[in-house]
N, C-alpha and C. Protein backbone atom coordinates (compact mmCIF):
# COMPACT_ATOMS: atom_id res chain seq x y z
N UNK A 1 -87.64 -66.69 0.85
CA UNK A 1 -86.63 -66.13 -0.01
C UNK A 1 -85.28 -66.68 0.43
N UNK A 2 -84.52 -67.22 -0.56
CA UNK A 2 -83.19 -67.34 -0.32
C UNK A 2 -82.32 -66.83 -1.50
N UNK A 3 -80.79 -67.19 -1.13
CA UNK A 3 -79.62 -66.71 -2.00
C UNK A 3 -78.75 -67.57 -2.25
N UNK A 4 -77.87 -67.72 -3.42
CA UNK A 4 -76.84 -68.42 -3.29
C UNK A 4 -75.87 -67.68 -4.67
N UNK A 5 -74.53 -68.10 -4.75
CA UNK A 5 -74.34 -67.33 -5.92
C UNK A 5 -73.52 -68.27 -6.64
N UNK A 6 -74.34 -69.51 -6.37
CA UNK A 6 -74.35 -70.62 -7.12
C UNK A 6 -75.95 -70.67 -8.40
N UNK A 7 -75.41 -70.60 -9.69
CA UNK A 7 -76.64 -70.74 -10.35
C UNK A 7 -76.99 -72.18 -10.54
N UNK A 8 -76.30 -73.15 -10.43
CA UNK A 8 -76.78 -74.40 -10.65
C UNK A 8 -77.41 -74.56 -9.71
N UNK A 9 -76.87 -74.52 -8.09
CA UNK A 9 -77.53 -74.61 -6.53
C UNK A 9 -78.79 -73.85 -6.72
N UNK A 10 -79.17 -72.49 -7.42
CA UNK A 10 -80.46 -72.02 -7.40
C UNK A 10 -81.00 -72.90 -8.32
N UNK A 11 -81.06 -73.32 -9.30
CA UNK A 11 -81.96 -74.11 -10.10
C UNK A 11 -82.38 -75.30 -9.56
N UNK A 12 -81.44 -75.87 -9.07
CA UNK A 12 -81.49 -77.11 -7.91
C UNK A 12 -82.68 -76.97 -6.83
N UNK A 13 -82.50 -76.05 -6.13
CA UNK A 13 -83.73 -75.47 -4.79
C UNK A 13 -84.27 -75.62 -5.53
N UNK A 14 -84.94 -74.69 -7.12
CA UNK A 14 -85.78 -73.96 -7.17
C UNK A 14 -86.79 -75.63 -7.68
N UNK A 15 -85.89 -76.45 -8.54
CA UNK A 15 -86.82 -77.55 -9.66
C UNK A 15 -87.25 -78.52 -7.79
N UNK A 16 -86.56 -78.40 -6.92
CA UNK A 16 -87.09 -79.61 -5.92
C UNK A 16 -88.43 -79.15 -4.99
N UNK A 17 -87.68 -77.78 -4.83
CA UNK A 17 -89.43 -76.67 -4.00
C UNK A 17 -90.11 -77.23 -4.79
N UNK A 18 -90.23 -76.84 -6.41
CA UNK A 18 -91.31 -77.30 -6.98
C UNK A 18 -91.98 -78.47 -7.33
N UNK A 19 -91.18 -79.68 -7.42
CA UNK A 19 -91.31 -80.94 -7.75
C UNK A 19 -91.84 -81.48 -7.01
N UNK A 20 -91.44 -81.07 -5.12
CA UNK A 20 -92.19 -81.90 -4.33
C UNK A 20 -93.36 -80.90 -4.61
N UNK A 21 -93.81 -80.26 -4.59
CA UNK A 21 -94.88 -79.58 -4.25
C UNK A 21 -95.09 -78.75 -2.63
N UNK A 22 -93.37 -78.09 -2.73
CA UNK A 22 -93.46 -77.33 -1.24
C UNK A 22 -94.22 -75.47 -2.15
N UNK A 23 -93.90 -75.56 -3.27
CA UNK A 23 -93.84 -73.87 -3.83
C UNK A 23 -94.68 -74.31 -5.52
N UNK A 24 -95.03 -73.55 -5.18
CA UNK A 24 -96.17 -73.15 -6.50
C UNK A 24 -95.18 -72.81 -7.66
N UNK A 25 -94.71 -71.74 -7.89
CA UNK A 25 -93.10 -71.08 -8.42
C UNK A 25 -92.10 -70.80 -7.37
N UNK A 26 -90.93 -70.81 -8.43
CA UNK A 26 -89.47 -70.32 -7.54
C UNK A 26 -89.19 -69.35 -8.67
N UNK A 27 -89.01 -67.73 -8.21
CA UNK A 27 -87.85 -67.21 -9.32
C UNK A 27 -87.05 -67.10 -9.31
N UNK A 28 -86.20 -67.04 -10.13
CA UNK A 28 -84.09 -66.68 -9.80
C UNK A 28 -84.30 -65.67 -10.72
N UNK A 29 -83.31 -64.10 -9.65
CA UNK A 29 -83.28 -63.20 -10.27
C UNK A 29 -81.53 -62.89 -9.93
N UNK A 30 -81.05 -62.31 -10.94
CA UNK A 30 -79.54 -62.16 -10.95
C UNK A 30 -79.13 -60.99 -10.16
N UNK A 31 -78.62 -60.90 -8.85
CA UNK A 31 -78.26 -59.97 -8.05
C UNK A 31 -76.81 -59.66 -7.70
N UNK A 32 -76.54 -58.81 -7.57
CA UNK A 32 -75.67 -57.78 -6.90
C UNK A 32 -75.45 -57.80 -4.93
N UNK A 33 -74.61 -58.41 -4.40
CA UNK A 33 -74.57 -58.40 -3.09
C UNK A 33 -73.51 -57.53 -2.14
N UNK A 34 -73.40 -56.92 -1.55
CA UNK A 34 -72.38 -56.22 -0.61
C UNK A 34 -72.94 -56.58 0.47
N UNK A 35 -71.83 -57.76 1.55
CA UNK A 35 -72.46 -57.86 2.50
C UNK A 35 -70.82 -58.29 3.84
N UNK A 36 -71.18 -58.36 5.30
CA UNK A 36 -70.35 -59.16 5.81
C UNK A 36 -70.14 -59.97 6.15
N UNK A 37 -69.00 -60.93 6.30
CA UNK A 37 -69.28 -62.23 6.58
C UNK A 37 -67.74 -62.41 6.86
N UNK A 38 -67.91 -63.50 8.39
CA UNK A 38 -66.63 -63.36 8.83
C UNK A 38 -65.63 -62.56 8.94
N UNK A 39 -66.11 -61.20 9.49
CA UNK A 39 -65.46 -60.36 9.47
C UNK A 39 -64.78 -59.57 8.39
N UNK A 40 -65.26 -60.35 7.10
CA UNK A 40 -64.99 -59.45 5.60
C UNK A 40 -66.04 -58.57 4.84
N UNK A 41 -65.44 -57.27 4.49
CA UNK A 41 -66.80 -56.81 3.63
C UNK A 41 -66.33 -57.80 1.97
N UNK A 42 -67.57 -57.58 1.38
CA UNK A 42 -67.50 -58.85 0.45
C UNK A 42 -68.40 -58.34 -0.24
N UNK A 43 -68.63 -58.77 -1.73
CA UNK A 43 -68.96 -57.97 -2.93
C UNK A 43 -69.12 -59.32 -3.72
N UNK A 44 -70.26 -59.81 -4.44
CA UNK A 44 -70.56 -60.36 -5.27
C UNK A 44 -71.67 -60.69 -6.19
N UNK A 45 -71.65 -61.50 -7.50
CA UNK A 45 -72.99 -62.15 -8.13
C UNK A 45 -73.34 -63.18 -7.02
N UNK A 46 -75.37 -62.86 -6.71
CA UNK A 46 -75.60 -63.74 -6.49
C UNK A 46 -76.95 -64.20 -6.99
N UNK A 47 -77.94 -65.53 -6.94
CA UNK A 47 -79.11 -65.50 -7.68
C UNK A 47 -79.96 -65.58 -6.41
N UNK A 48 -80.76 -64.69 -6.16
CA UNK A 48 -82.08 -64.60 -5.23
C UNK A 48 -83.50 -65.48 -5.98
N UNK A 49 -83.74 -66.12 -4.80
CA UNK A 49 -84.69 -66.95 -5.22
C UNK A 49 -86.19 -66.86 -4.24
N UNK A 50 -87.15 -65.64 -5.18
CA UNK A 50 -88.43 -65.77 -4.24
C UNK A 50 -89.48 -67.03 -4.28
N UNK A 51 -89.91 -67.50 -3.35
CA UNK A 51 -90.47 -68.80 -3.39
C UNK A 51 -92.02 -68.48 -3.16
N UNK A 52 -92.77 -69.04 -4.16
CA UNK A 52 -94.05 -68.23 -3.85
C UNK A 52 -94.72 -70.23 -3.13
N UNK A 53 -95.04 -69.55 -1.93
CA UNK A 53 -95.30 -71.18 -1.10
C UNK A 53 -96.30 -70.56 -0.17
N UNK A 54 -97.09 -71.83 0.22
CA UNK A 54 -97.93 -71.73 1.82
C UNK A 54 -97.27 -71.52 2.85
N UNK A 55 -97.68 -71.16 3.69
CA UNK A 55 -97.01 -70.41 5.19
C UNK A 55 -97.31 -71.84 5.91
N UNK A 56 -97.42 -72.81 5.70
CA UNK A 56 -97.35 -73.98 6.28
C UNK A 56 -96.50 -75.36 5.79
N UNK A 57 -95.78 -74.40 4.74
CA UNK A 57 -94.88 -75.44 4.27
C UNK A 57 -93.42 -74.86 4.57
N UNK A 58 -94.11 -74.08 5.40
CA UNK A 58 -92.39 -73.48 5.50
C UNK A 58 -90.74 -74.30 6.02
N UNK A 59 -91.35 -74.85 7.15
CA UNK A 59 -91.00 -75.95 8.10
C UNK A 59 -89.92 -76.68 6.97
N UNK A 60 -90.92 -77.49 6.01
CA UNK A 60 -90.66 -78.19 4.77
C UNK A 60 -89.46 -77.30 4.11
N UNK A 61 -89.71 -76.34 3.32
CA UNK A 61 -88.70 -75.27 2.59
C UNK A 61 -87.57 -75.18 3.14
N UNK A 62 -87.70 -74.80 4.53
CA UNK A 62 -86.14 -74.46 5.34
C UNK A 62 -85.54 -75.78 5.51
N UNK A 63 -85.86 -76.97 5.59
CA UNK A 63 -85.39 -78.18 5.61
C UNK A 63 -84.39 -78.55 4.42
N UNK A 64 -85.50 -78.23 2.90
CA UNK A 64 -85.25 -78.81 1.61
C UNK A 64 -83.85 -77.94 0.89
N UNK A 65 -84.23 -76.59 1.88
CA UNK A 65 -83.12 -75.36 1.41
C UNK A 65 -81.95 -75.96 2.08
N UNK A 66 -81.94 -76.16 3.35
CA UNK A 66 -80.30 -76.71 3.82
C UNK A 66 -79.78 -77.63 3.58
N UNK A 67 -80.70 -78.45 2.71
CA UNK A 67 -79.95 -79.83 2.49
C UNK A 67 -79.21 -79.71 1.36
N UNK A 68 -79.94 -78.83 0.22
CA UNK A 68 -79.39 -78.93 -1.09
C UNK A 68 -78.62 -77.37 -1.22
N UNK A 69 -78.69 -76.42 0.04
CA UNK A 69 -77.79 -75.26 -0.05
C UNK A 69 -76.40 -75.19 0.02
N UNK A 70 -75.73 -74.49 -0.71
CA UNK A 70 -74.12 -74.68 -0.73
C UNK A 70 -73.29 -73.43 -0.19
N UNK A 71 -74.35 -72.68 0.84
CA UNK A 71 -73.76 -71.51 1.95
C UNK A 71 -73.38 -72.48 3.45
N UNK A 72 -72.75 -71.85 4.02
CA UNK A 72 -72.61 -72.54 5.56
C UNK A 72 -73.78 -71.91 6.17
N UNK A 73 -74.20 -70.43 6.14
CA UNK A 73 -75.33 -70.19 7.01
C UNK A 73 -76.14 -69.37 5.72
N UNK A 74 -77.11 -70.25 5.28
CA UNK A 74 -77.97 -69.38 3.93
C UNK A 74 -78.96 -68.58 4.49
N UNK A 75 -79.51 -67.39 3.58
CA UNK A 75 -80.22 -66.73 3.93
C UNK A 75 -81.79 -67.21 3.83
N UNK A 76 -82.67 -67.64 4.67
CA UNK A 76 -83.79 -68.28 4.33
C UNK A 76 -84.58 -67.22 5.12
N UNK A 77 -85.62 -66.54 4.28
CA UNK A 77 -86.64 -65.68 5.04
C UNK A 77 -87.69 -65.55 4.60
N UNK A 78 -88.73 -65.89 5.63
CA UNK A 78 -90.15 -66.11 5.42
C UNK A 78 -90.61 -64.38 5.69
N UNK A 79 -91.75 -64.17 4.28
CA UNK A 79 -92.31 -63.00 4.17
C UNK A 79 -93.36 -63.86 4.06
N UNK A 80 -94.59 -62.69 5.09
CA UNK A 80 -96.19 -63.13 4.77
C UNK A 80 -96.53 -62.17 3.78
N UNK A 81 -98.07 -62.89 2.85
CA UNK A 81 -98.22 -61.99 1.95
C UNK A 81 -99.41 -61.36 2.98
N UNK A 82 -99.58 -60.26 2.68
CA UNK A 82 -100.64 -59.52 3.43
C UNK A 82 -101.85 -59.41 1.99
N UNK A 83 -102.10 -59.14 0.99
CA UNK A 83 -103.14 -59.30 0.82
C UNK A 83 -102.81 -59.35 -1.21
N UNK A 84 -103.42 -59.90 -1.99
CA UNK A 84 -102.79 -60.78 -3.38
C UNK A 84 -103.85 -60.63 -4.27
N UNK A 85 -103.99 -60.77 -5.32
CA UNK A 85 -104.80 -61.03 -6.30
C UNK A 85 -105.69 -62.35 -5.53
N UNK A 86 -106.57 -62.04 -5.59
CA UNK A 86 -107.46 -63.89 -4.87
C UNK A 86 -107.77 -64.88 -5.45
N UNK A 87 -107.04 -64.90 -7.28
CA UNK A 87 -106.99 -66.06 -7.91
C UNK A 87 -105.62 -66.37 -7.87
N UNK A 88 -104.56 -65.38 -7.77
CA UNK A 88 -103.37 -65.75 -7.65
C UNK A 88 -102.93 -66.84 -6.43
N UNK A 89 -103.77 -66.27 -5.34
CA UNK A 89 -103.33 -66.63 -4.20
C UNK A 89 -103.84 -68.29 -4.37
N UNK A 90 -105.59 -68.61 -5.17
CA UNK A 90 -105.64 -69.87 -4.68
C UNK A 90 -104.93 -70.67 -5.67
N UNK A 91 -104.58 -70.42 -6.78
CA UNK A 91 -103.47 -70.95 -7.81
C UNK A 91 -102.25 -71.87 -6.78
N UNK A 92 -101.64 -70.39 -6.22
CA UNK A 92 -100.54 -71.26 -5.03
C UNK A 92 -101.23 -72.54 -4.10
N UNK A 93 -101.87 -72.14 -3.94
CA UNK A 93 -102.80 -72.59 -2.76
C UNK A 93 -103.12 -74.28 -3.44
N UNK A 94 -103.68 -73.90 -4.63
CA UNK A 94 -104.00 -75.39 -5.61
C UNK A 94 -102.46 -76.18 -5.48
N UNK A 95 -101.59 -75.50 -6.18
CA UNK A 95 -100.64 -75.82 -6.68
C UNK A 95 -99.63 -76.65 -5.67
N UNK A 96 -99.66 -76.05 -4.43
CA UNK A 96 -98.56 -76.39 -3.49
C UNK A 96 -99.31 -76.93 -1.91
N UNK A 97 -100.06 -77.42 -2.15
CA UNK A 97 -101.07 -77.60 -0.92
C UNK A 97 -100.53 -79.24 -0.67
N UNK A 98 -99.74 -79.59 0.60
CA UNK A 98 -99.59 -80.87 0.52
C UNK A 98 -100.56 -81.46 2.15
């Protein structure tokens, strides 16, 4: 999962995760943020982007995210799935298996 509250920068991550074949899907969902940073509280639009990927491409993702991210320190966080639909899961699995 990452953030940016850049919508072009999320479409960007989201078409290259997918293109190389690090993520099966990317969604961008339109969020609401209150957070701190540099010592400011701070309030904004931002687009959250869940990345539905292998736990072995992660390496890959956090790489592809900082290159094309337009935060100084972005939020990149790996969630395991604990247990999925078992066609869903090998869909990803097909889809993003490099």
């Amino acid at each position: 999962m990452t953030t940016t509250d850049d919508e072009k920068t999320a479409k960007k991550l989201a078409t290259v995760l997918v293109e190389s074949k690090l993520a099966a899907c990317v969604q961008i969902d339109d969020i609401r943020s209150v957070f701190c940073f540099a010592d400011n509280l701070q309030e904004g639009k931002e687009y959250r982007l869940m990345i539905k990927a292998l736990s072995n491409n992660y390496g890959l993702i956090e790489q592809k995210i900082r290159e094309h991210h337009n935060y100084e320190v972005p939020e990149i966080i790996k969630l395991e799935i604990k247990e999925g639909l078992p066609q869903y899961i090998s869909w990803i699995r097909e889809t993003s298996e490099r």
